[in-house]
N, C-alpha and C. Protein backbone atom coordinates (compact mmCIF):
# COMPACT_ATOMS: atom_id res chain seq x y z
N UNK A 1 -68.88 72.08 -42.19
CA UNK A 1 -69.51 71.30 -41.13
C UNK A 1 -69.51 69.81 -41.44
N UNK A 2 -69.41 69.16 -42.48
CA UNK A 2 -69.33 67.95 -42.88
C UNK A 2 -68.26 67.08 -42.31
N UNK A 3 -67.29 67.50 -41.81
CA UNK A 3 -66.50 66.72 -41.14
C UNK A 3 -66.84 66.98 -39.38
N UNK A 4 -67.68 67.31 -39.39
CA UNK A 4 -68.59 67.39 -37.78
C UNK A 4 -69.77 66.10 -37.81
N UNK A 5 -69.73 65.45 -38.83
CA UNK A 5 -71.47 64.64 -38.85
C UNK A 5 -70.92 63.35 -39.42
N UNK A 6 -71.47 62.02 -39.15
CA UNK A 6 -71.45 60.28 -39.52
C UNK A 6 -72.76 60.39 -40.01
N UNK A 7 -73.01 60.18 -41.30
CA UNK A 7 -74.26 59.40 -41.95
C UNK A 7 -74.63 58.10 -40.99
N UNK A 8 -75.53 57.96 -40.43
CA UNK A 8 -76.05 56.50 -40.17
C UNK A 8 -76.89 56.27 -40.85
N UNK A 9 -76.96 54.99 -40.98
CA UNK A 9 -77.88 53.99 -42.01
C UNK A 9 -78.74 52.61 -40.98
N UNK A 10 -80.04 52.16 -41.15
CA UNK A 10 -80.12 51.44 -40.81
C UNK A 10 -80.19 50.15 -41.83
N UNK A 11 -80.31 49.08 -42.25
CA UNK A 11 -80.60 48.52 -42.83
C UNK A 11 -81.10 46.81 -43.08
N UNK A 12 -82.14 46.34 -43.83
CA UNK A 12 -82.06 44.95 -43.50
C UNK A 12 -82.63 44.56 -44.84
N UNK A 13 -82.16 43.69 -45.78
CA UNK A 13 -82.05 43.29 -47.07
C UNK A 13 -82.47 44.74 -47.90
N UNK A 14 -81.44 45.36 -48.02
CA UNK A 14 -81.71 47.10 -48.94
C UNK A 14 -81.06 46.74 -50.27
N UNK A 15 -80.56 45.83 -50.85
CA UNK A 15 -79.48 45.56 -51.91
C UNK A 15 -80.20 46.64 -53.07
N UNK A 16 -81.41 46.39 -53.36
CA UNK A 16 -82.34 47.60 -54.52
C UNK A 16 -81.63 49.18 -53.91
N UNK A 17 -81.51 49.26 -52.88
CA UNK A 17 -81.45 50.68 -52.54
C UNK A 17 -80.01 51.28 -51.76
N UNK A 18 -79.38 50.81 -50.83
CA UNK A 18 -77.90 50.70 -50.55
C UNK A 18 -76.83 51.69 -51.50
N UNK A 19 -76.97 51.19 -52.29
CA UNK A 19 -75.79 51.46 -53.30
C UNK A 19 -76.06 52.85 -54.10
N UNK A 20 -77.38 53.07 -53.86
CA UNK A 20 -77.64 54.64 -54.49
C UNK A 20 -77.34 55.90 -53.35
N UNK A 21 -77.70 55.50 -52.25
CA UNK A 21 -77.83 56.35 -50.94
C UNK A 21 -76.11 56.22 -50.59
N UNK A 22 -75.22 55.33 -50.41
CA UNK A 22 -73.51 55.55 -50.69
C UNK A 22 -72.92 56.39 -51.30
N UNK A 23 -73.57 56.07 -52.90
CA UNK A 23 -72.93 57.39 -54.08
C UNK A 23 -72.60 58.31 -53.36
N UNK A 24 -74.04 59.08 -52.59
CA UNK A 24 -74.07 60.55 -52.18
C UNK A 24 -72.85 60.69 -50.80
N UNK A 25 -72.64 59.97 -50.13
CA UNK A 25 -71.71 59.78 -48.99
C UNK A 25 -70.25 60.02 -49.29
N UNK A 26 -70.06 60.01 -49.98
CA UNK A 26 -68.41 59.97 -50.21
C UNK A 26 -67.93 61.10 -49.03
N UNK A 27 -68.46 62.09 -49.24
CA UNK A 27 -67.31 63.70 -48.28
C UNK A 27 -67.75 62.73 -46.71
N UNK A 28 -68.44 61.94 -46.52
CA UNK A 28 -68.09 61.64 -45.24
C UNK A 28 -66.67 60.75 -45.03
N UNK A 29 -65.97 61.13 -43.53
CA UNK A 29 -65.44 60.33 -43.50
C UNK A 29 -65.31 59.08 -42.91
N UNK A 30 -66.43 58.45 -42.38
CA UNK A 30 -67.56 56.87 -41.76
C UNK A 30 -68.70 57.20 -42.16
N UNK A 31 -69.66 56.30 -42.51
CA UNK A 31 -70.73 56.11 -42.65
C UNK A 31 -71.06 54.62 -42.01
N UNK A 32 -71.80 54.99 -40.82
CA UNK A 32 -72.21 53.47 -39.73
C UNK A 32 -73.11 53.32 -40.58
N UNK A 33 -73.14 52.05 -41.06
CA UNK A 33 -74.37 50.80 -40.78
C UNK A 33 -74.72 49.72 -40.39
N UNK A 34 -76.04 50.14 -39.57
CA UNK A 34 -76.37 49.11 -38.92
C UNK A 34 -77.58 47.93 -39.02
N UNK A 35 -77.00 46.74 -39.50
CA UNK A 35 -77.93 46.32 -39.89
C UNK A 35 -78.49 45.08 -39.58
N UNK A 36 -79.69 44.72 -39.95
CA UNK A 36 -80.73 43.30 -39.17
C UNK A 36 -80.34 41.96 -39.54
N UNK A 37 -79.67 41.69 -40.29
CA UNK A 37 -79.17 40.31 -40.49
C UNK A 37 -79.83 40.42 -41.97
N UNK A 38 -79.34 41.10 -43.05
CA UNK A 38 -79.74 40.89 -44.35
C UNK A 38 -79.07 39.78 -44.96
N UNK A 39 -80.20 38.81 -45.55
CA UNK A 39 -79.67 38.04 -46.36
C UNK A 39 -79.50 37.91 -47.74
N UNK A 40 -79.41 39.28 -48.59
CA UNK A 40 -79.32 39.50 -49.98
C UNK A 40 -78.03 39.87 -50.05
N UNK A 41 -77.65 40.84 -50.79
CA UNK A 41 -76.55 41.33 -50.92
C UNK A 41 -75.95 42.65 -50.41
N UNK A 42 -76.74 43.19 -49.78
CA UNK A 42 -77.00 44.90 -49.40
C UNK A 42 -75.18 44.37 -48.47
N UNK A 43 -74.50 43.46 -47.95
CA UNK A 43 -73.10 43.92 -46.90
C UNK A 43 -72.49 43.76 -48.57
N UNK A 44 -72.72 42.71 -48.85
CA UNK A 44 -71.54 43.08 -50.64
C UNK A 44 -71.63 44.50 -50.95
N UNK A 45 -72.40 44.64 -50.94
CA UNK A 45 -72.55 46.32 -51.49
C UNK A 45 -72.03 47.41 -50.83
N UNK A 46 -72.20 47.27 -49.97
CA UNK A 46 -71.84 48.27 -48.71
C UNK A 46 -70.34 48.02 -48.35
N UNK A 47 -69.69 46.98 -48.75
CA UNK A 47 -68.51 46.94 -48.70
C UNK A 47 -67.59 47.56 -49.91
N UNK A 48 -68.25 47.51 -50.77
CA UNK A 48 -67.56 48.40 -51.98
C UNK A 48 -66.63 49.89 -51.53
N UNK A 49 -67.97 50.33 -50.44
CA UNK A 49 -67.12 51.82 -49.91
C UNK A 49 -66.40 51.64 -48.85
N UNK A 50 -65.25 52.24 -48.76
CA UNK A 50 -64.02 52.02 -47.94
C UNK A 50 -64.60 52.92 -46.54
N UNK A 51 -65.20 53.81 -46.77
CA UNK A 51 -66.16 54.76 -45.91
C UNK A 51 -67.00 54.22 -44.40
N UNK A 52 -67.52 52.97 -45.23
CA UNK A 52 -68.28 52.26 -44.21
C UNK A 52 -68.23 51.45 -43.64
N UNK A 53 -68.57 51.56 -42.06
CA UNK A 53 -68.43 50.75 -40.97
C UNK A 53 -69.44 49.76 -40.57
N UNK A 54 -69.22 48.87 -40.70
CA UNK A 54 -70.87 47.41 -41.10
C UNK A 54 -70.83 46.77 -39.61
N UNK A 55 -72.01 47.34 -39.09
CA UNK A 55 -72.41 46.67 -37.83
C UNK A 55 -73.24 45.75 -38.06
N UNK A 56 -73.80 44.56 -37.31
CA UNK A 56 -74.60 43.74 -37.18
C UNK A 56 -75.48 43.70 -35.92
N UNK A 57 -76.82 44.13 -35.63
CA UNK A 57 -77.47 43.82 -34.33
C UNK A 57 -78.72 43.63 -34.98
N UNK A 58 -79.13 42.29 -34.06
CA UNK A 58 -80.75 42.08 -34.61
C UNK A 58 -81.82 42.58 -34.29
N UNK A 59 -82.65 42.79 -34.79
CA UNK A 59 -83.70 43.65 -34.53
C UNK A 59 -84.48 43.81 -33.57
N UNK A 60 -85.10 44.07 -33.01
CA UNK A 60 -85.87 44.68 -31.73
C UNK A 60 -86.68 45.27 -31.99
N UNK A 61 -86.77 46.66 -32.17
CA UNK A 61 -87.40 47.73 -32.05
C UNK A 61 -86.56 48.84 -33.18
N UNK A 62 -87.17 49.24 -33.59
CA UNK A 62 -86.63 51.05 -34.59
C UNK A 62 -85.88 51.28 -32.98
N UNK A 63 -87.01 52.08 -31.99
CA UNK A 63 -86.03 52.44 -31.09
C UNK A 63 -84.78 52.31 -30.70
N UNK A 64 -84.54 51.02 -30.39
CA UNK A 64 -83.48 50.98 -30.13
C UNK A 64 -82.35 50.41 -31.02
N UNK A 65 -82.53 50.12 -31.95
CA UNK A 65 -81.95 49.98 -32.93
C UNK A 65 -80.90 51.59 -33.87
N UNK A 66 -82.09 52.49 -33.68
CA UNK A 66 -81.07 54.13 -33.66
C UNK A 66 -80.71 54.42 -32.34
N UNK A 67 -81.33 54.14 -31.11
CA UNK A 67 -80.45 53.99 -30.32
C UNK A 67 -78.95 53.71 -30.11
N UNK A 68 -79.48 52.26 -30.65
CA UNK A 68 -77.48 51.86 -30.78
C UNK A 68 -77.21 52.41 -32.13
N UNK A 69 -77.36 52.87 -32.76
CA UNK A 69 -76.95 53.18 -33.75
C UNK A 69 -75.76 54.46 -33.43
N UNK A 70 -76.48 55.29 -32.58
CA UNK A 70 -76.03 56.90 -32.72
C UNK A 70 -75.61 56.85 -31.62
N UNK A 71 -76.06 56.26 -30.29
CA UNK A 71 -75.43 56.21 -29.05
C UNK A 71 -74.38 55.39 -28.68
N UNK A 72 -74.59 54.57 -29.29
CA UNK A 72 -73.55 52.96 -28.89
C UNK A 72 -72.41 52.62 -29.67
N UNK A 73 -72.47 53.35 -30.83
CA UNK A 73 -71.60 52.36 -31.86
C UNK A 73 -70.15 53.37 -32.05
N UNK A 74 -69.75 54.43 -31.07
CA UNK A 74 -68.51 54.79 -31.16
C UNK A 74 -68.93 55.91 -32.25
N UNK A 75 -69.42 56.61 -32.47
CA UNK A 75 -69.64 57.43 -33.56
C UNK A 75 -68.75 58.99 -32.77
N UNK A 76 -67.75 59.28 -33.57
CA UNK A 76 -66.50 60.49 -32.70
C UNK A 76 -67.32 61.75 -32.87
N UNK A 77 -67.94 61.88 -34.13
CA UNK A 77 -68.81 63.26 -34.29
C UNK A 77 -69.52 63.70 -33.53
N UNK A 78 -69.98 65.38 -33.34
CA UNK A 78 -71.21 65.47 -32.32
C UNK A 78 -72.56 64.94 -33.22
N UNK A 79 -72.10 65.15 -34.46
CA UNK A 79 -73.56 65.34 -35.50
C UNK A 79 -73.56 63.95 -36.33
N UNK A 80 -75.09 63.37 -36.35
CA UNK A 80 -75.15 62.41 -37.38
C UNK A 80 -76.54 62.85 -38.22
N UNK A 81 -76.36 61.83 -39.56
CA UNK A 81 -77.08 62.21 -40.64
C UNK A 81 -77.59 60.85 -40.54
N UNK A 82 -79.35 61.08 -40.14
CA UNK A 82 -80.39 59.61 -39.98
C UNK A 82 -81.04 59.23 -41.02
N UNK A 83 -80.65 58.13 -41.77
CA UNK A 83 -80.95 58.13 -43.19
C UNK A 83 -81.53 56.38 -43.04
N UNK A 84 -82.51 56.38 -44.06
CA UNK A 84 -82.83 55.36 -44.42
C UNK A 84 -82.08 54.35 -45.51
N UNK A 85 -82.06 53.29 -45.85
CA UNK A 85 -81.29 53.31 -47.08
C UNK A 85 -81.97 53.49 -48.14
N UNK A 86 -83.12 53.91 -48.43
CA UNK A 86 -83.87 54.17 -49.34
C UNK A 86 -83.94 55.78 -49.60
N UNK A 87 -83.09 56.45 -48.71
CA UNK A 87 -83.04 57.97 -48.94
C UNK A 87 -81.68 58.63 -49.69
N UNK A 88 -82.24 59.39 -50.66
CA UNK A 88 -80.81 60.07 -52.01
C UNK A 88 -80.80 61.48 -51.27
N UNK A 89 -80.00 61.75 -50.47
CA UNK A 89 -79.83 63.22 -49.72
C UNK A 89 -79.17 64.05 -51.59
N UNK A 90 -80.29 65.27 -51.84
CA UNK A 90 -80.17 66.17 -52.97
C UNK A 90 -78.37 66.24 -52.78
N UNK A 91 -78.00 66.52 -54.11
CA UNK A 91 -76.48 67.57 -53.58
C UNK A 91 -76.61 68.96 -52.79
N UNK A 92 -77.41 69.51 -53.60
CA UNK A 92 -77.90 71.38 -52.95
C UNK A 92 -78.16 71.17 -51.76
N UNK A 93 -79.10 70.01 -51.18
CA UNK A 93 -78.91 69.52 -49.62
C UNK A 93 -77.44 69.37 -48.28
N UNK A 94 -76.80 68.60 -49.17
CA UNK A 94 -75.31 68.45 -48.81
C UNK A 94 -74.75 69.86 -48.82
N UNK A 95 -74.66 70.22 -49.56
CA UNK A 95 -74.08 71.83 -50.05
C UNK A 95 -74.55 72.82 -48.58
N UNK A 96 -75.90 72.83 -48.78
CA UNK A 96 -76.29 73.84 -47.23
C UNK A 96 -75.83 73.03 -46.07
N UNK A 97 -75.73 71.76 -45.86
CA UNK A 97 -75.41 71.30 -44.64
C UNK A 97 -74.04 71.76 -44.51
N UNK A 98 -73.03 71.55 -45.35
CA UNK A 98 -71.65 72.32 -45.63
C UNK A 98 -71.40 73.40 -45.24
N UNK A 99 -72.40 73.96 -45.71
CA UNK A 99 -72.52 75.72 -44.87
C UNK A 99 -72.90 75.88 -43.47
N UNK A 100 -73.03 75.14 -43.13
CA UNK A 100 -74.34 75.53 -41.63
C UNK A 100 -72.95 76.38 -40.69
N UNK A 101 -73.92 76.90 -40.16
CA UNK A 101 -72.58 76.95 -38.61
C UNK A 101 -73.50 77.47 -37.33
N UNK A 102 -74.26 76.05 -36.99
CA UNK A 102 -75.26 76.07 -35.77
C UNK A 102 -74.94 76.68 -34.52
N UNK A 103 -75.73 78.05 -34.06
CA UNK A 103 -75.80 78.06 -33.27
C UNK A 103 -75.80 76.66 -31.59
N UNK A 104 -75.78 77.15 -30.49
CA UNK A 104 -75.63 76.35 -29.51
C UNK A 104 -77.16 75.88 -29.35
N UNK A 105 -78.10 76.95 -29.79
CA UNK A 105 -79.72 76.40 -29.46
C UNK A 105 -80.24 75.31 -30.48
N UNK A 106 -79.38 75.68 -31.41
CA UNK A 106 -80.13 74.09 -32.19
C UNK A 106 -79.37 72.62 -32.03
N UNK A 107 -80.53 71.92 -31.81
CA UNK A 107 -80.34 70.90 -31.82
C UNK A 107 -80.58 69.55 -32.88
N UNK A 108 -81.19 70.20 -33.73
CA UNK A 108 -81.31 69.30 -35.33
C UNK A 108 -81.74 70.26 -36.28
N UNK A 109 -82.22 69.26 -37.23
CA UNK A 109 -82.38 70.33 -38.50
C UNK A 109 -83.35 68.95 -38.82
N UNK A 110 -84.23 69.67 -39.76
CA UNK A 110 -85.40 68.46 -39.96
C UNK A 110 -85.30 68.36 -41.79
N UNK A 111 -85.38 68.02 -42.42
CA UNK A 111 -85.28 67.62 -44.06
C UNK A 111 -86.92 67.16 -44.36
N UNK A 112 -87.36 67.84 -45.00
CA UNK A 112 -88.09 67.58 -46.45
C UNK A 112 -87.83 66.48 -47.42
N UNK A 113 -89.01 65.85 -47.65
CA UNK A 113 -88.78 64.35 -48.87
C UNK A 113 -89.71 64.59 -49.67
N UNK A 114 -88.73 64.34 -50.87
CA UNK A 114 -89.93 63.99 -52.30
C UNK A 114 -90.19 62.86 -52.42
N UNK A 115 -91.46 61.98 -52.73
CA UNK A 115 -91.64 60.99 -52.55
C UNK A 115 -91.22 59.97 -54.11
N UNK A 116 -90.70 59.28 -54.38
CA UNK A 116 -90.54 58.44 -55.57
C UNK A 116 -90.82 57.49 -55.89
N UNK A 117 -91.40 56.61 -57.29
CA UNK A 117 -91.90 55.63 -57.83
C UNK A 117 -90.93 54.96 -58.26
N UNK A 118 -90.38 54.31 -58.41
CA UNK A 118 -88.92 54.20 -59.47
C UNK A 118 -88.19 54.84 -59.76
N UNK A 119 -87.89 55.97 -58.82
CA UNK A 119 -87.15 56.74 -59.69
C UNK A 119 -87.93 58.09 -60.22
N UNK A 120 -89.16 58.07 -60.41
CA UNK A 120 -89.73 59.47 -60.87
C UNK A 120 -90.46 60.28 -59.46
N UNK A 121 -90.50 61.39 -59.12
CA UNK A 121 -90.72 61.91 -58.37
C UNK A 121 -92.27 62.31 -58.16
N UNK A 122 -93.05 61.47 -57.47
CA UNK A 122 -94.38 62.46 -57.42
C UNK A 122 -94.60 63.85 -56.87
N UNK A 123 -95.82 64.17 -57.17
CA UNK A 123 -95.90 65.75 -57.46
C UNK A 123 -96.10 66.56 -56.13
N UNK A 124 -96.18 65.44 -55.30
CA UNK A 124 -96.26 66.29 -53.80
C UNK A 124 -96.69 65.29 -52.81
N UNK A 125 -96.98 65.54 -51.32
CA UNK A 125 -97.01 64.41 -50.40
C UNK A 125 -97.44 65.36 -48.89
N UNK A 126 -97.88 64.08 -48.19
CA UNK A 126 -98.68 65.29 -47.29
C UNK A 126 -97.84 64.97 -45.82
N UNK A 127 -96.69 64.21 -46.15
CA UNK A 127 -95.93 63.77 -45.08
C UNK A 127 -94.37 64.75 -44.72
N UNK A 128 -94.51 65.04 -43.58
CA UNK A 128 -93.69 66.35 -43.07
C UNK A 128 -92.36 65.89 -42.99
N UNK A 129 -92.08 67.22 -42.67
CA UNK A 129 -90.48 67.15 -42.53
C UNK A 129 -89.94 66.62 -41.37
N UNK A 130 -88.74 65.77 -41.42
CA UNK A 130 -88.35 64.75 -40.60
C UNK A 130 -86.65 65.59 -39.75
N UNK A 131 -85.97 65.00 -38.86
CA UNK A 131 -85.64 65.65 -38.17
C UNK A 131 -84.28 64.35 -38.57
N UNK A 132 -83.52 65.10 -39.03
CA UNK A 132 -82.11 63.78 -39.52
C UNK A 132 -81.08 64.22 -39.53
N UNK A 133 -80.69 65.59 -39.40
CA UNK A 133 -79.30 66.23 -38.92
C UNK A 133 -79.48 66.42 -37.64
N UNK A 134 -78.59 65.69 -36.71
CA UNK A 134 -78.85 65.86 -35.25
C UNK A 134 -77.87 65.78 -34.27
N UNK A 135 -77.41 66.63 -33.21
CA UNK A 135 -76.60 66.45 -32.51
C UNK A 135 -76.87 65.13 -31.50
N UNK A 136 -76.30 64.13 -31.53
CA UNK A 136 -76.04 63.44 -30.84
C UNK A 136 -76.34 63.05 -29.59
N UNK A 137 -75.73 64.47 -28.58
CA UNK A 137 -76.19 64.47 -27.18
C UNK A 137 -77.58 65.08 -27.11
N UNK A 138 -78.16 65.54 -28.39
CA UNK A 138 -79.33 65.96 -27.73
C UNK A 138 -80.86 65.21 -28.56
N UNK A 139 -80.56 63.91 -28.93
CA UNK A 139 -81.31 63.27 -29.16
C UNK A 139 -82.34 62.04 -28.78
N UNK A 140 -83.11 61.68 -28.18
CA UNK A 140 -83.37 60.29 -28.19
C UNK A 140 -84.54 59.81 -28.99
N UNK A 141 -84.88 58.12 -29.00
CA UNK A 141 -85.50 57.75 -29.80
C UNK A 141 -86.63 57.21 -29.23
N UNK A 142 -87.45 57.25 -29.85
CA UNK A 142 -89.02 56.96 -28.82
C UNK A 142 -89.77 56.08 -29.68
N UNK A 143 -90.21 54.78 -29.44
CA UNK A 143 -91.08 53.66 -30.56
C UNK A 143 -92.20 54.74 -30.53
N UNK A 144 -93.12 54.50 -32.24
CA UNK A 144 -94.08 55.40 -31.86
C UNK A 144 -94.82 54.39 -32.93
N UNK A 145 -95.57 53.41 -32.72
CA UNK A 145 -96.43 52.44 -33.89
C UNK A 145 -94.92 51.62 -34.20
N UNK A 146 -95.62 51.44 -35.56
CA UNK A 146 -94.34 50.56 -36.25
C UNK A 146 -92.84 51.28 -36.38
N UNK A 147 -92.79 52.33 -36.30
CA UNK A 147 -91.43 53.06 -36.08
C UNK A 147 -90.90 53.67 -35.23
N UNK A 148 -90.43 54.84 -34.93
CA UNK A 148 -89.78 55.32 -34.14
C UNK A 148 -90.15 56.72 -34.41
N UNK A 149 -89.62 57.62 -33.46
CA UNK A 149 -89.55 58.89 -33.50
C UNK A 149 -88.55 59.74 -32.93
N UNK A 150 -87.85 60.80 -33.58
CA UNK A 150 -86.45 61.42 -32.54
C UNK A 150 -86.90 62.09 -31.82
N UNK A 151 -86.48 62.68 -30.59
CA UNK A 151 -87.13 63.75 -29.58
C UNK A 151 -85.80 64.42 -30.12
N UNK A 152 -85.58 65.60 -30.16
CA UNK A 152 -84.62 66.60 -30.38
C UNK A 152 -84.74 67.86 -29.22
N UNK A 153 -83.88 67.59 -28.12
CA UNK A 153 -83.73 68.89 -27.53
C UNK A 153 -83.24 70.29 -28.26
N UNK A 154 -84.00 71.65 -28.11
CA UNK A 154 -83.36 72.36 -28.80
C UNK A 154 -84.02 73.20 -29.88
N UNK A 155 -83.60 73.87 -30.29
CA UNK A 155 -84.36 74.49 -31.88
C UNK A 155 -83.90 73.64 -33.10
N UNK A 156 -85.20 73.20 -34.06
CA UNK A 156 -85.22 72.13 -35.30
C UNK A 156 -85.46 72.83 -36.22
N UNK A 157 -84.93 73.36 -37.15
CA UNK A 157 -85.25 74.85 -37.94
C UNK A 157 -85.27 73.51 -39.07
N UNK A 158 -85.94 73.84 -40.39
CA UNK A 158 -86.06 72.78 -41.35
C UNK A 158 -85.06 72.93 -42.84
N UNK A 159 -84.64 72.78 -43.17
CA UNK A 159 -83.20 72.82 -44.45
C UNK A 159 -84.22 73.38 -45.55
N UNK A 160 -83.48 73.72 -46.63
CA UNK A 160 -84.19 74.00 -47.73
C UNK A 160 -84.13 72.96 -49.06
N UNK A 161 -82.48 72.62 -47.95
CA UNK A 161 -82.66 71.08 -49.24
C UNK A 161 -83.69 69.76 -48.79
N UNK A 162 -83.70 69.27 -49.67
CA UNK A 162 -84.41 67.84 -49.65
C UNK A 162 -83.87 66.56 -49.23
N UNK A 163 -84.62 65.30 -49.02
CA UNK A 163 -84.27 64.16 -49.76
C UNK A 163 -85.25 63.44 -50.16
N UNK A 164 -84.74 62.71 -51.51
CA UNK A 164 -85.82 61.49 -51.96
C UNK A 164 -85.85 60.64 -51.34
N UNK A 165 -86.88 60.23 -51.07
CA UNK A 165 -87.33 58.81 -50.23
C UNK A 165 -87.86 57.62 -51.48
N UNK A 166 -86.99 56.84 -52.79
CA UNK A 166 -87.14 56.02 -53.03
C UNK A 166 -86.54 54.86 -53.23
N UNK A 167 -87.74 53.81 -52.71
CA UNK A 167 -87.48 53.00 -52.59
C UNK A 167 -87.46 51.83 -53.93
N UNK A 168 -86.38 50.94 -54.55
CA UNK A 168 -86.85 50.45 -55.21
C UNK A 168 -86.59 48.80 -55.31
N UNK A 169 -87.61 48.51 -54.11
CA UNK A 169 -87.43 47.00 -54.00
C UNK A 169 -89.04 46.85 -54.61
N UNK A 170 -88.88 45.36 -54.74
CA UNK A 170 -89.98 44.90 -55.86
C UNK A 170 -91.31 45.28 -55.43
N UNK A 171 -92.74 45.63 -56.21
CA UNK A 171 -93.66 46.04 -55.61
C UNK A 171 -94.24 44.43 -54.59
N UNK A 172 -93.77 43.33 -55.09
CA UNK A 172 -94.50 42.18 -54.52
C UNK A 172 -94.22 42.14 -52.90
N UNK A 173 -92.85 42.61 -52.52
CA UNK A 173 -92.54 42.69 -51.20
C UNK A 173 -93.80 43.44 -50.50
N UNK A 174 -94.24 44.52 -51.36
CA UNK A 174 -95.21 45.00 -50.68
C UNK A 174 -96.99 44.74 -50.77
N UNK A 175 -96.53 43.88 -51.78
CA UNK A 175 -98.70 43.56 -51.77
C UNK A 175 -98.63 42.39 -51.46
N UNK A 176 -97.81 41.49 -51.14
CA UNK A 176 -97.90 39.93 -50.57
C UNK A 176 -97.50 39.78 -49.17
C-alpha cells in the first residue's frame, strides 16, 4: 500500500526536527511540504531528500493550510500520511501500513503517539489517537481553537503502530 499514500508535512522553522521525520520517508515516492516562510534552515534540510516537494504558502489558518496541502498541491495518490515535522512514524508502524488492504468503508486510520522529551519517551499521555492515514477524497479540515481537525468520512479503525511526537526545538521557544 505504500506506493498508494504522499507523506505531507507542514512546516515553519522545524530545522531541530525536519531531518529526523525524512529519515523515516524514504519508501515514499514524494513527500509534500508545505511550509510558512521558515527562516532557519528546515528548506536546507529538506532539500537533502530528492523525495521532497517544497511548497511555500503563508500562513492563515491550520485549516487551510492542510487544506492546500492535501487538496491543492497535485498530490496523484488517493492516500496521504498527515504528519507533523516533529513526528518519527515507528518502523512496525510503516510495516502495518504496508500491509493494509482497506476495505471501501474506511476512510482513515487514526495513529497513536508516544509523547517525548528529547528524545526519551514518557510513560504515557492522556491525548488520543489522531486520524493521519487518510484518503484524500474523503477528508476535510475544520479550525478547531489553535489547530485544526480532520473530519474523515467513513470507518477510522486505529493502527497498532505508533508515532513519536518529539519535538526538539529549544525549551525557550516555549516559556518566552
Amino acid at each position: 500500500m505504500l506506493d498508494q499514500i504522499t507523506p505531507v508535512i507542514l512546516t515553519w522553522n522545524e530545522a531541530p526536527n525536519i531531518g529526523r521525520n525524512l529519515d523515516r520517508l524514504g519508501w515514499a515516492r514524494e513527500v509534500v511540504v508545505v511550509d510558512s516562510g521558515s527562516d532557519d534552515e528546515t528548506a536546507a534540510i529538506a532539500a537533502r531528500y530528492p523525495n521532497v516537494r517544497w511548497l511555500t504558502r503563508t500562513f492563515d489558518s491550520h485549516e487551510r493550510q492542510w487544506t492546500y496541502a492535501v487538496q491543492e498541491t497535485g498530490i496523484a495518490t488517493p492516500w496521504v500520511l498527515r504528519l507533523d515535522a516533529d513526528y518519527i512514524v515507528h518502523q512496525a508502524t510503516i510495516e502495518e501500513i504496508a500491509a493494509l488492504s482497506p476495505s471501501d468503508d474506511i476512510g482513515g486510520y487514526r495513529t497513536a503517539f508516544d509523547y517525548c522529551i528529547d528524545g526519551r519517551r514518557l510513560r504515557g499521555s492522556l491525548y488520543p489517537p489522531l486520524p493521519t492515514l487518510l484518503r484524500r477524497d474523503r477528508v476535510t479540515f475544520v479550525q478547531d481553537g489553535h489547530t485544526e481537525k480532520a473530519h474523515v468520512t467513513g470507518t477510522v479503525p486505529t493502527l497498532r503502530g505508533r508515532i513519536d511526537h518529539d519535538d526538539r526545538k529549544s525549551l525557550e521557544r516555549w516559556l518566552l
